[in-house]
Protein backbone atom coordinates (compact mmCIF):
# COMPACT_ATOMS: atom_id res chain seq x y z
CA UNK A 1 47.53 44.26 -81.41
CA UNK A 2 44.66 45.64 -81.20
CA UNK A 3 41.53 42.33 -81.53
CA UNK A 4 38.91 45.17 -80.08
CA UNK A 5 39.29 47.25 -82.80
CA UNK A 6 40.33 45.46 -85.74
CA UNK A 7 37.69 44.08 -87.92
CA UNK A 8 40.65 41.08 -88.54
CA UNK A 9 41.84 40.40 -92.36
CA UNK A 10 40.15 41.74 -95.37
CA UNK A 11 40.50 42.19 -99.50
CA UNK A 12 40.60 45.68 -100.89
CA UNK A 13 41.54 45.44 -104.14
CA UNK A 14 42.63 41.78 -104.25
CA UNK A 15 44.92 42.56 -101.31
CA UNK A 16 44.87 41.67 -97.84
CA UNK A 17 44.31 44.24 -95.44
CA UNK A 18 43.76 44.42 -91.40
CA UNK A 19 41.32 47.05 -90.84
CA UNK A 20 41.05 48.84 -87.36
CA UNK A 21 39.40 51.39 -85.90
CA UNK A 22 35.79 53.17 -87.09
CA UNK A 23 34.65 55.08 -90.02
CA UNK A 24 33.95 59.09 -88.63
CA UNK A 25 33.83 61.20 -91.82
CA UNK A 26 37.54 61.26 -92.15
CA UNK A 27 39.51 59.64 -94.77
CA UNK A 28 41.22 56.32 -93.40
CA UNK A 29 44.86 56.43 -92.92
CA UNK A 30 46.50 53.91 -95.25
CA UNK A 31 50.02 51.82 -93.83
CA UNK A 32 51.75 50.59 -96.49
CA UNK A 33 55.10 48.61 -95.70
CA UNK A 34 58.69 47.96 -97.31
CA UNK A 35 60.20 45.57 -99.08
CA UNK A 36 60.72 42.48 -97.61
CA UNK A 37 57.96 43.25 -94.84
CA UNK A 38 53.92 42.60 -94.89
CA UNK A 39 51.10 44.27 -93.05
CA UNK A 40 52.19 43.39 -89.33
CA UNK A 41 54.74 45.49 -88.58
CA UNK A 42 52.15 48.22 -88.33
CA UNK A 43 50.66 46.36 -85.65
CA UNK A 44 52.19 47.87 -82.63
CA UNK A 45 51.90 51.63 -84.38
CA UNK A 46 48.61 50.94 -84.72
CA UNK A 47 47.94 50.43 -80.19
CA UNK A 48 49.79 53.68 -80.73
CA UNK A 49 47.23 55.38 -83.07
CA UNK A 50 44.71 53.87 -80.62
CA UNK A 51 46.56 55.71 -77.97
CA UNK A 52 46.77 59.56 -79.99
CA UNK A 53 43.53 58.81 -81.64
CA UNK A 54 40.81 56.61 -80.66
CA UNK A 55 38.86 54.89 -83.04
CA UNK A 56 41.01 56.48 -85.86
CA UNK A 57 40.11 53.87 -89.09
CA UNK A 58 43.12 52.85 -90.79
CA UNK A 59 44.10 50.04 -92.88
CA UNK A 60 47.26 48.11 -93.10
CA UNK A 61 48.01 46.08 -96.61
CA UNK A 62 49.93 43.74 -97.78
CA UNK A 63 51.55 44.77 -101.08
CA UNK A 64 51.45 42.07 -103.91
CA UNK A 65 53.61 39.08 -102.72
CA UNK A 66 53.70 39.82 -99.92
CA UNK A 67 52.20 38.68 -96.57
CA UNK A 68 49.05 37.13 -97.38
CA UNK A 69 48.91 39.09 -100.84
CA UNK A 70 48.53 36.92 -103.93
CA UNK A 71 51.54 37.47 -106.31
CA UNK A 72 51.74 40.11 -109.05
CA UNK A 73 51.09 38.77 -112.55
CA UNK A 74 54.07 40.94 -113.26
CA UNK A 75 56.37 43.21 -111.43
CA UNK A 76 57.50 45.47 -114.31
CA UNK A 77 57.50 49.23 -113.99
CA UNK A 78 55.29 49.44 -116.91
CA UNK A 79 53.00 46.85 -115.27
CA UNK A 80 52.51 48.47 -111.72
CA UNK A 81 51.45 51.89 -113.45
């Protein structure tokens, strides 16, 4: 992990988030995970991005109900359009 870079655990839209890197003009990259997983299994991929591009922002959330997410009021299709 990288604790130099990342800002630690934030909300962006209600979710939580681990934000590295710096803001340079460029939009952030965004890690989204799969089912089953949360935020920190971008972790490593992120000392990678470090690696390829330094200071690259990205942010890593947790989907709803997952991770440190608070649950969905719903999980319908209709509800996650």
């Amino acid at each position: 992990m990288l604790e130099g870079t990342r800002a630690g655990i934030t909300r962006h839209g209600g979710l939580a988030a681990d934000v590295y890197g710096h803001s340079d003009g460029r939009a952030p990259l965004v890690f989204l995970h799969g089912y089953t997983f949360d935020r920190t299994m971008w972790r490593s991929s992120m000392a990678e991005l470090e690696t390829l591009d330094p200071g690259r922002r990205a942010i890593a959330l947790d989907l709803p109900g997952h991770g440190e997410s608070p649950d969905a009021l719903s999980y319908s299709f209709q509800a996650v359009l």
